[in-house]
Protein backbone atom coordinates (compact mmCIF):
# COMPACT_ATOMS: atom_id res chain seq x y z
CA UNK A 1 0.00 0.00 0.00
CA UNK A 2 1.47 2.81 -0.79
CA UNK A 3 2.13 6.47 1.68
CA UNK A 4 0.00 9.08 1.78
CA UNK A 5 1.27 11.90 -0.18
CA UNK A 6 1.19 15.42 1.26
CA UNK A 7 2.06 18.66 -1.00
CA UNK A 8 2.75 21.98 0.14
CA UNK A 9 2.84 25.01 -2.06
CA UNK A 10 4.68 27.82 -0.71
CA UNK A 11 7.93 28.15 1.78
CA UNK A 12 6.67 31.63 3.08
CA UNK A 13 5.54 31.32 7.11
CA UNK A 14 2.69 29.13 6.50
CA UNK A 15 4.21 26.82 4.34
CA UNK A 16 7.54 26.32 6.40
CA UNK A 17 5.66 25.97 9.78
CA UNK A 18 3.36 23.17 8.01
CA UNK A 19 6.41 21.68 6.22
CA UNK A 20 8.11 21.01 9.93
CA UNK A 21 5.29 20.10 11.97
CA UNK A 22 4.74 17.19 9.37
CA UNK A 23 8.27 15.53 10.11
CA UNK A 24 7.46 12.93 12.04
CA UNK A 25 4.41 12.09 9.70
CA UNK A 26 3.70 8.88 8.41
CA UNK A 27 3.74 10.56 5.08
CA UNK A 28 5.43 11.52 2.14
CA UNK A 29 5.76 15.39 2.12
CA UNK A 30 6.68 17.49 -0.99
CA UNK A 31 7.14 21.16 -0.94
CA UNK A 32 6.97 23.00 -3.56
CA UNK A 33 8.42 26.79 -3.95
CA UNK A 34 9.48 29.50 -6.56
CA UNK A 35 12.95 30.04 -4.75
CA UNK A 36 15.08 28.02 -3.10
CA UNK A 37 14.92 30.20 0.18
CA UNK A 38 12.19 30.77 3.47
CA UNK A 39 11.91 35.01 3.26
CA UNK A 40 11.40 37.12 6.41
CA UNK A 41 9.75 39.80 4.93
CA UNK A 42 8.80 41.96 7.55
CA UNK A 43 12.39 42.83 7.01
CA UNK A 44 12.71 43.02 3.56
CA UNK A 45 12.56 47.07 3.45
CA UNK A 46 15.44 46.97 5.37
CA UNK A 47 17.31 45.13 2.61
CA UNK A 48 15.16 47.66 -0.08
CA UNK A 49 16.67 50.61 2.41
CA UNK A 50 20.38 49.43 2.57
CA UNK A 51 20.78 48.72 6.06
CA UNK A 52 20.92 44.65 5.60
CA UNK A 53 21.72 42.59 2.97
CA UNK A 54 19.73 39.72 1.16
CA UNK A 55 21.45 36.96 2.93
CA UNK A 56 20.61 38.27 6.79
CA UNK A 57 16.79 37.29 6.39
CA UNK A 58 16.79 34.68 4.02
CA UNK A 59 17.91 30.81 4.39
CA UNK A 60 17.75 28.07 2.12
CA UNK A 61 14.92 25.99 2.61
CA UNK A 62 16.92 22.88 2.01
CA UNK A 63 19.54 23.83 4.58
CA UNK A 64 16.28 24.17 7.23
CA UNK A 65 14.24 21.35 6.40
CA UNK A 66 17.23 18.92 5.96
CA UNK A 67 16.75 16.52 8.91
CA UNK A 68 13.13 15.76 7.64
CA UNK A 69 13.62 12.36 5.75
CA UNK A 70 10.16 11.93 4.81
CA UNK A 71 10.34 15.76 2.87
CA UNK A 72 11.15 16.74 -0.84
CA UNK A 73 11.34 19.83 -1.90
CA UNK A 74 11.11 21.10 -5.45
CA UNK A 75 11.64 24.54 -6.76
CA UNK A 76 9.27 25.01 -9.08
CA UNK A 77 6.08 27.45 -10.01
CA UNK A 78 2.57 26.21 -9.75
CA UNK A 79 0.58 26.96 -13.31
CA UNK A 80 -2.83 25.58 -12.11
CA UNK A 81 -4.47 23.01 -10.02
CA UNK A 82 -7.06 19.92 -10.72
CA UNK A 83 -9.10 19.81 -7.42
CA UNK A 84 -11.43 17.12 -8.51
CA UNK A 85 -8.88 14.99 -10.00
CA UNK A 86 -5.93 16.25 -7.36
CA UNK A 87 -3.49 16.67 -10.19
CA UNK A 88 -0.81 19.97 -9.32
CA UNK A 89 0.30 21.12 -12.85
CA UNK A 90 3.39 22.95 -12.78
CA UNK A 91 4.61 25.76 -15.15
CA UNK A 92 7.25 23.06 -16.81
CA UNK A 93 4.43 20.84 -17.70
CA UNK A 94 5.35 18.41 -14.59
CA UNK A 95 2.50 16.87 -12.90
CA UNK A 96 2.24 16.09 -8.87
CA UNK A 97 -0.55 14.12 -7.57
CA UNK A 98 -1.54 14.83 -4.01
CA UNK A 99 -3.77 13.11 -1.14
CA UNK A 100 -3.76 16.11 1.08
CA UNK A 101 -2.52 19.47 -0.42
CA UNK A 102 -1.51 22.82 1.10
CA UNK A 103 -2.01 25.80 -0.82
CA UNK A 104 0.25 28.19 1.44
CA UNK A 105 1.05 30.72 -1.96
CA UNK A 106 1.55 34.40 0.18
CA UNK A 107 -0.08 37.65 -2.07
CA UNK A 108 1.31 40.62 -4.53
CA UNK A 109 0.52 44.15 -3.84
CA UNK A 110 -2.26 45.05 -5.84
CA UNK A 111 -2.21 48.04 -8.43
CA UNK A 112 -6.20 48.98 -8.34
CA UNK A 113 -6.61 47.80 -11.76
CA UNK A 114 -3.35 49.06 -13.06
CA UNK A 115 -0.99 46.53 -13.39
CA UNK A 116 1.24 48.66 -15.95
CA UNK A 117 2.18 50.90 -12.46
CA UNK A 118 4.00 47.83 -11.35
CA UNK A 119 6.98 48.64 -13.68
CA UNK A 120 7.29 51.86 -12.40
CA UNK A 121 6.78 51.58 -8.90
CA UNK A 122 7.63 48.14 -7.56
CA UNK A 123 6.05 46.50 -4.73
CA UNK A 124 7.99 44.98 -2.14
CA UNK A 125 7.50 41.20 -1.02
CA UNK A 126 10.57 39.40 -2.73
CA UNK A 127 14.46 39.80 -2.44
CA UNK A 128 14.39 40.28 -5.95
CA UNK A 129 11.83 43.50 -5.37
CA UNK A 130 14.10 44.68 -2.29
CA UNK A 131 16.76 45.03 -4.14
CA UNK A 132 15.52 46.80 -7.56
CA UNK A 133 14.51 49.14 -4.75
CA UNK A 134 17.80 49.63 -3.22
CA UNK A 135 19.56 50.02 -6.36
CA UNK A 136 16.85 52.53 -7.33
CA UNK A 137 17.29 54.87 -4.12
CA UNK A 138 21.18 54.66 -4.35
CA UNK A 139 21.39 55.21 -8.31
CA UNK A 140 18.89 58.40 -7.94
CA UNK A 141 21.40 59.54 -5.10
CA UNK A 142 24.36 59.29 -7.70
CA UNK A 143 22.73 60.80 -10.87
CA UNK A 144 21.20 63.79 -8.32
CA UNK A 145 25.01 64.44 -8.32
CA UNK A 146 25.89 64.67 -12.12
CA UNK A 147 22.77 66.39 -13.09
CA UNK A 148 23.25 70.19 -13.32
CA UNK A 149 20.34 70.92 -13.81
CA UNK A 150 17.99 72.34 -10.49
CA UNK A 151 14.54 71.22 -11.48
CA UNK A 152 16.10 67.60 -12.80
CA UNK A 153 17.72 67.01 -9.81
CA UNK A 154 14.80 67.88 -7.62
CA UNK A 155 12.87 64.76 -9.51
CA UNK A 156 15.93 62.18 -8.32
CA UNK A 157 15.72 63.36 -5.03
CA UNK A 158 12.26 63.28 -4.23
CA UNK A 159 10.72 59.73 -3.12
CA UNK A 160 7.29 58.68 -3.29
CA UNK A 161 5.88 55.99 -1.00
CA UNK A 162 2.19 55.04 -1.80
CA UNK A 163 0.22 52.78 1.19
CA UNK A 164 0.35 54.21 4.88
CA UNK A 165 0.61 50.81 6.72
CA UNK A 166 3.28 49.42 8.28
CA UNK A 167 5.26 48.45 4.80
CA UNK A 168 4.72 52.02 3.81
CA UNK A 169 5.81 53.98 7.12
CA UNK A 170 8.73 51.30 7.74
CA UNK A 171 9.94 52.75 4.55
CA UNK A 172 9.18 56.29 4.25
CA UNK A 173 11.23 56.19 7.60
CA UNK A 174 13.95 54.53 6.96
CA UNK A 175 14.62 56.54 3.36
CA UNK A 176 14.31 59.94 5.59
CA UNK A 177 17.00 58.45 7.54
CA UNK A 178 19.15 57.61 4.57
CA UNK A 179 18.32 61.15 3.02
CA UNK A 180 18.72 63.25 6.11
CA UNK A 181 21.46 61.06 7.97
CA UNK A 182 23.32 58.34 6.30
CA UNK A 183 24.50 60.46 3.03
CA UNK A 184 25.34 63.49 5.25
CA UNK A 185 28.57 65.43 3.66
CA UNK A 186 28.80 62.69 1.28
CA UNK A 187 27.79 64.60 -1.80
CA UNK A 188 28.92 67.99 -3.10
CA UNK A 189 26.19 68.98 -5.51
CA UNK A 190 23.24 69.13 -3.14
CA UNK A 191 22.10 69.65 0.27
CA UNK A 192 20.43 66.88 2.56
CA UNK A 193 17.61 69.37 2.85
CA UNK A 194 16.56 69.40 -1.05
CA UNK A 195 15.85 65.53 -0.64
CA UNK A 196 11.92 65.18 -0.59
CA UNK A 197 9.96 61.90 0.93
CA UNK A 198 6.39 61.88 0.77
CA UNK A 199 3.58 59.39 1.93
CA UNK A 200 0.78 58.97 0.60
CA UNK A 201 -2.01 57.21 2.09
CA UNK A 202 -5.70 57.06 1.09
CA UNK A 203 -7.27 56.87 4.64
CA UNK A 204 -7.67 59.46 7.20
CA UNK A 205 -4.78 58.21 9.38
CA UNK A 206 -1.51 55.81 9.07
CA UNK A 207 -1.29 52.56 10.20
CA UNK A 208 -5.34 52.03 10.17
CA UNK A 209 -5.22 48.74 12.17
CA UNK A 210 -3.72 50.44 15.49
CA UNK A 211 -5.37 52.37 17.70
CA UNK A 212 -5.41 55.91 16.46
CA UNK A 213 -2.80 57.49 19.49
CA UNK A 214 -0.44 55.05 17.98
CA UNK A 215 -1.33 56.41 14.41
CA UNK A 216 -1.30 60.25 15.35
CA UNK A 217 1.91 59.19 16.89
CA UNK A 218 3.89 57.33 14.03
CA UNK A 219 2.37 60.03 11.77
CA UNK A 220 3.85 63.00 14.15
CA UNK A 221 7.54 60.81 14.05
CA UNK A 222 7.31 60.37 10.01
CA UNK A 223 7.24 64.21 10.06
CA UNK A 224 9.50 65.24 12.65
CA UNK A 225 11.95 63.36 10.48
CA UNK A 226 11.06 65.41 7.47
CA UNK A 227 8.66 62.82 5.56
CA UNK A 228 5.54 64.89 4.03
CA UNK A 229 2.24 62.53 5.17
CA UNK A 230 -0.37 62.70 2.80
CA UNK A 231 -3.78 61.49 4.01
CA UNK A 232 -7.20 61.13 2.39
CA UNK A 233 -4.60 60.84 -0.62
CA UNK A 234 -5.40 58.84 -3.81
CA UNK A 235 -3.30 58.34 -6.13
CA UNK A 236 -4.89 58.72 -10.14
CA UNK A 237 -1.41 58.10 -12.47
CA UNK A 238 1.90 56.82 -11.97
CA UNK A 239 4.21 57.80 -14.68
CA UNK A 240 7.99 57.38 -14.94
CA UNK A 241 8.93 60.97 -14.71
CA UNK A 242 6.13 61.66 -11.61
CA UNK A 243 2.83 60.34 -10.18
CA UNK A 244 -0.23 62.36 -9.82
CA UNK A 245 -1.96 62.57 -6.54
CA UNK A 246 -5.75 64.04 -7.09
CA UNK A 247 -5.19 66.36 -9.14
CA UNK A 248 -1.35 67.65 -8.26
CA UNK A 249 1.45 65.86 -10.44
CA UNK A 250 4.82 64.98 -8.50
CA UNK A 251 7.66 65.03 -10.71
CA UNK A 252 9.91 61.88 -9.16
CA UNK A 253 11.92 59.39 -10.42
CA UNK A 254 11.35 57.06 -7.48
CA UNK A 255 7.61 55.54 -6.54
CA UNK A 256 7.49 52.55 -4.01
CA UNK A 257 4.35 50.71 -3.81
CA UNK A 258 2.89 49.39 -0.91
CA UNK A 259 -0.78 50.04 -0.73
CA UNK A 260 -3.02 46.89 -0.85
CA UNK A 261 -2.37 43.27 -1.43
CA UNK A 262 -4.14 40.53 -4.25
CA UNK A 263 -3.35 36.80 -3.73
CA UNK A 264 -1.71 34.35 -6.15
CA UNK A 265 -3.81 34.45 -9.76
CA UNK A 266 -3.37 30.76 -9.80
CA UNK A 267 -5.85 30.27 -7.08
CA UNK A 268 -8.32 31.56 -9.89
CA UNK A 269 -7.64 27.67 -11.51
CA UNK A 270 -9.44 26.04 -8.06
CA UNK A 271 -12.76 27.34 -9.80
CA UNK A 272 -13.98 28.22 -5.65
CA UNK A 273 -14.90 31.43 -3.93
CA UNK A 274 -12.57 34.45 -3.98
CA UNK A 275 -12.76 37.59 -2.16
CA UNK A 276 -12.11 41.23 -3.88
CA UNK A 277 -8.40 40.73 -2.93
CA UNK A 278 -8.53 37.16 -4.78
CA UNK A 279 -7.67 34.60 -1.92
CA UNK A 280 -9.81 31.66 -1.12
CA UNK A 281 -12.86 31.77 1.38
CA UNK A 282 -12.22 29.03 3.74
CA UNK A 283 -14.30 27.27 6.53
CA UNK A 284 -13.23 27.12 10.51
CA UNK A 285 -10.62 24.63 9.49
CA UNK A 286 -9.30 25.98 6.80
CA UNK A 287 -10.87 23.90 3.91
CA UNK A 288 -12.19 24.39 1.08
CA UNK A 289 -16.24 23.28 1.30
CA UNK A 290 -16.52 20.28 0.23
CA UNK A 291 -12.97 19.39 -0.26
CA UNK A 292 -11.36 18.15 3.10
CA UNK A 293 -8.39 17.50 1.69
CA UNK A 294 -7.27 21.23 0.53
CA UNK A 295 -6.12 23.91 3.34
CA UNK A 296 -5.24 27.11 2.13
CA UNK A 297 -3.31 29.12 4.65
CA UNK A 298 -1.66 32.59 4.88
CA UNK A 299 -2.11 35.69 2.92
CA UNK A 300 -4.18 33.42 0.53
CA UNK A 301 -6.59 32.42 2.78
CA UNK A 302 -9.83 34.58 3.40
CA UNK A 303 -10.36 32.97 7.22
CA UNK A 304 -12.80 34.25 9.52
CA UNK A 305 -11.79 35.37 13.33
CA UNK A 306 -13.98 33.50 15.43
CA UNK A 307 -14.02 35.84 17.92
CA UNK A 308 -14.27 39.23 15.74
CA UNK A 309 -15.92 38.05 12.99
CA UNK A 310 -13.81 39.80 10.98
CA UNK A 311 -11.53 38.55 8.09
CA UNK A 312 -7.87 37.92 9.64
CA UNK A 313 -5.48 40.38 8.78
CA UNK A 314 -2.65 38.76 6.08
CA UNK A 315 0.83 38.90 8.77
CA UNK A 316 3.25 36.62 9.56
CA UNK A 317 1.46 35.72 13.55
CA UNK A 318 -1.62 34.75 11.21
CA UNK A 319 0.40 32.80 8.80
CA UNK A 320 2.60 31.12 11.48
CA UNK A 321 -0.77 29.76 13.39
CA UNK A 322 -2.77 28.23 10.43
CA UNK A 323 0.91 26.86 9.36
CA UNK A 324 1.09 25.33 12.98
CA UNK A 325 -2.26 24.26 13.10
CA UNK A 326 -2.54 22.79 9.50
CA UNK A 327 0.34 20.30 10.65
CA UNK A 328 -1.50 19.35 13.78
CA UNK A 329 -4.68 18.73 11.73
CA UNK A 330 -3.21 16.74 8.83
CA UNK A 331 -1.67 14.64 12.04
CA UNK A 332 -4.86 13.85 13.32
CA UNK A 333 -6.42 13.08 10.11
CA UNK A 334 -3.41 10.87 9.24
CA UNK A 335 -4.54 8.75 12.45
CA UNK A 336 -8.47 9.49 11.55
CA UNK A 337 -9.10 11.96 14.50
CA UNK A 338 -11.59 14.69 14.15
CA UNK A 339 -10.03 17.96 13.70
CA UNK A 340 -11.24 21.15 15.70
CA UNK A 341 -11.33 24.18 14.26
CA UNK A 342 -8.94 26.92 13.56
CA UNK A 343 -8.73 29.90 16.46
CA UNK A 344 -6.34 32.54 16.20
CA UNK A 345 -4.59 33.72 19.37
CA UNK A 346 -3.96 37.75 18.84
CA UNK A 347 -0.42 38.76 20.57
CA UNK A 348 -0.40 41.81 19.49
CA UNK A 349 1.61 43.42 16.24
CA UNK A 350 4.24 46.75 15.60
CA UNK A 351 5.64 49.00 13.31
CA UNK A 352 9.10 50.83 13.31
CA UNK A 353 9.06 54.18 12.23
CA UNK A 354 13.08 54.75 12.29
CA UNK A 355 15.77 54.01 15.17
CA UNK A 356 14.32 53.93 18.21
CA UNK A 357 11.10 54.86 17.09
CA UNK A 358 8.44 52.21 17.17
CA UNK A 359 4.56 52.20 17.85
CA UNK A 360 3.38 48.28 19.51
CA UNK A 361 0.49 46.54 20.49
CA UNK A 362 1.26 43.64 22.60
CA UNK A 363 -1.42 41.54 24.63
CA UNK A 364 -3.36 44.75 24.39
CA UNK A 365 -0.78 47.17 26.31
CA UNK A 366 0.24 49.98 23.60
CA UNK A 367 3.98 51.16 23.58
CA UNK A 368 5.63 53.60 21.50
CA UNK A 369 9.43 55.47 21.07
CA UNK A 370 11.96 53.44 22.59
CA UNK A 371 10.54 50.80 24.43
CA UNK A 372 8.46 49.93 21.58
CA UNK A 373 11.60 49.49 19.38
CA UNK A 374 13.01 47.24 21.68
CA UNK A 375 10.27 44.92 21.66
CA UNK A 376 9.78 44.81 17.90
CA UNK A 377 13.79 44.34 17.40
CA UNK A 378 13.46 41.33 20.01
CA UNK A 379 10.89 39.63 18.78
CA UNK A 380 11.85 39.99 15.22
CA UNK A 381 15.22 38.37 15.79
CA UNK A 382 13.96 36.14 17.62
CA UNK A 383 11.81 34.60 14.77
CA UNK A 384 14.62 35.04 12.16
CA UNK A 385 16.12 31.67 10.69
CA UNK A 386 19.50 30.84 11.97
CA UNK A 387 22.00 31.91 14.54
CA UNK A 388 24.63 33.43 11.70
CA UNK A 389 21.72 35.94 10.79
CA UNK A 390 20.62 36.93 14.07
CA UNK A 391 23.49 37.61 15.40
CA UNK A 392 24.67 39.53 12.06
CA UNK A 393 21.33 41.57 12.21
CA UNK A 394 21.75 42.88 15.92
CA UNK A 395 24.98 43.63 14.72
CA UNK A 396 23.96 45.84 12.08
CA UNK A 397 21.19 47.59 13.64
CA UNK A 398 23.51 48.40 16.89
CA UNK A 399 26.22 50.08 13.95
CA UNK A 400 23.48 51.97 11.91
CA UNK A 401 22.19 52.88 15.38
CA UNK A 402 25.35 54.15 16.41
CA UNK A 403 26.49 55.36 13.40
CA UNK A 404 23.83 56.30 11.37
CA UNK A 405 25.56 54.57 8.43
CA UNK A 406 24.26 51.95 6.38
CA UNK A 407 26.37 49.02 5.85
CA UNK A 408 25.12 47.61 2.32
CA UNK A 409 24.90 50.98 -0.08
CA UNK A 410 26.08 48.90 -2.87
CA UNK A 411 25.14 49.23 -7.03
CA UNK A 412 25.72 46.12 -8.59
CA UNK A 413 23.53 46.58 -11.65
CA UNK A 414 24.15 50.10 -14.07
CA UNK A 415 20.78 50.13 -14.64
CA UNK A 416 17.70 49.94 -12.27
């Protein structure tokens, strides 16, 4: 008789927490991913914003997973999916059956309906995408210094973030620090003080999910560094030479997207139930109705708090739980247990605005400014992969803390 086979698509949180709680399984486990590497993104802007590099927040998944005998893992991309004949076709024209499968497949900012923006202003949620963005920042920094003329110039060194959560203000900070600290007396042909960073958000406050003190006070820290906030913002054209906001046109060279999010378009092949953001409307333990034997978990996953009734927010806590908890349930129904449903247990979540500015719910006490920086530095190296990159990472930030220099303000393409 052959082994029951298990597939899981995606090495984000979600995946990688299912992949490991299935090791000692009586199963065959495959795991399929685009990359080779697990991602921390909640710390990819500080790759996009030069202060670590690639390697600090990213491990191979091989390297992680290697003492699971019973798992494969194949890098490969997911084209569609047969549900009623559990057939995984992959973008190579490989096929994968599956007895249980694990659609863990993350989400892409979305562009409102124009995808053609994406070129211009690039979202960030791979390495690949942290680094265009570096490269971009740096490079407009360097040709702001051959260009002669005012007006020109002015376009290289303004910077446009669009999306006022925590993506957005993590980033809008740490570029104001770059602008107004790190380059400091490092060029000759302008002044710190010409370098522009706006925000641009289309609700009435930053950071929407936290309670509004907490947003009033990230806001008031994002301009006490010099970052314009714009609020009740939306934005109607991106262009390459400037983006129009209402009705006033920013000339800039550099637009960062992170406003919204819109799951995988290969869940459109499962033929189910999608929300307006495209991810798959699951029941209390994470199926799909009437098919047991497909969990979608993560940023994909339209689940239900039990407690709010309110869809769960896509972040890494979220992911992490329904990764945990779709192990434990394939377990059970591996030994033909019932399987209870899915409850998610809310710790809390943070933003950092810039060093030693942070705003933090945790266990429903608020913190902000130092204290609140503290936390979110501990508990975010404390979920990073690997002793070589946590140690390297509270390295870095205690330098660029001390310093004000960042560590990784390196071109290695001409163009961006």
């Amino acid at each position: 008789m052959s082994r029951t086979k298990i597939v899981i698509i995606g090495g984000g949180f979600a995946g990688l927490n299912v992949a490991k709680g299935l090791k000692s399984a009586n199963a065959d486990v495959l795991l399929l991913d685009r990359t080779n590497h697990h991602l921390f993104q909640p710390l990819l802007y500080q790759v996009a914003t030069a202060t670590l590099s690639p390697r600090d927040i990213a491990a191979p998944l091989r390297s992680i997973l290697r003492d699971q005998p019973n798992l494969k893992i194949e890098m490969a991309e997911v084209a569609t999916i047969d549900k009623d004949h559990k057939i995984i076709h992959l973008s190579d024209g490989v096929q994968h059956t599956y007895d249980y499968l694990v659609i863990a497949v993350g989400s892409r900012h979305s562009y409102f309906g124009h995808p053609e923006w994406e070129a211009i202003a690039p979202g960030l949620k791979t390495l690949q995408d942290a680094v265009r963005i570096r490269e971009k920042i740096l490079s407009s920094l360097e040709i702001a210094e051959r260009v002669e003329d005012k007006e020109e110039q002015r376009q290289y060194l303004t910077y446009v973030i669009v999306g006022g959560g925590p993506t957005g203000v993590e980033m809008a900070g740490a570029i104001a620090e770059i602008a107004k600290k790190s380059i400091k007396d490092e060029f000759k042909t302008f002044d710190i003080s010409e370098t522009r960073i706006i925000l641009v958000e289309g609700a009435t406050r930053v950071l929407m999910p936290y309670p509004e003190k907490l947003s009033d006070i990230a806001k008031n820290n994002l301009e006490d560094m010099g970052v314009e906030v714009r609020l009740n913002s939306i934005v109607t054209d991106v262009q390459a030479d400037g983006i129009r906001i209402g009705e006033e046109w920013i000339p800039t060279k550099t637009i960062i997207w992170a406003a919204g999010n819109m799951a995988s378009p290969m869940l459109k092949t499962l033929d189910v139930p999608l929300d307006r953001m495209g991810r798959v409307e699951v029941g209390a333990d994470l199926t799909i109705n009437g098919y047991p034997d497909i969990m979608v978990i993560g940023d994909c996953s339209m689940s239900i708090n039990k407690r709010t009734h309110a869809p769960l927010p896509g972040i890494g806590p979220v992911a992490m739980q329904q990764g945990h908890y779709a192990a434990a349930a394939l377990l059970r129904r591996l030994d033909k247990k019932s399987v209870p449903s899915f409850q998610y247990f809310d710790k809390g979540t943070m933003a950092t605005i810039g060093n030693a500015r942070a705003v933090a719910v945790v266990f429903g006490l608020r913190f902000s400014g130092l204290i609140a920086w503290i936390l979110w530095s501990l508990i975010h190296v404390a979920y990073l992969i690997g002793f070589r990159n946590k140690v390297v990472v509270m390295l870095e930030w205690g330098w660029s803390m001390l310093s004000t220099k960042r560590s990784v303000r390196l071109i290695a393409h001409s163009k961006n």
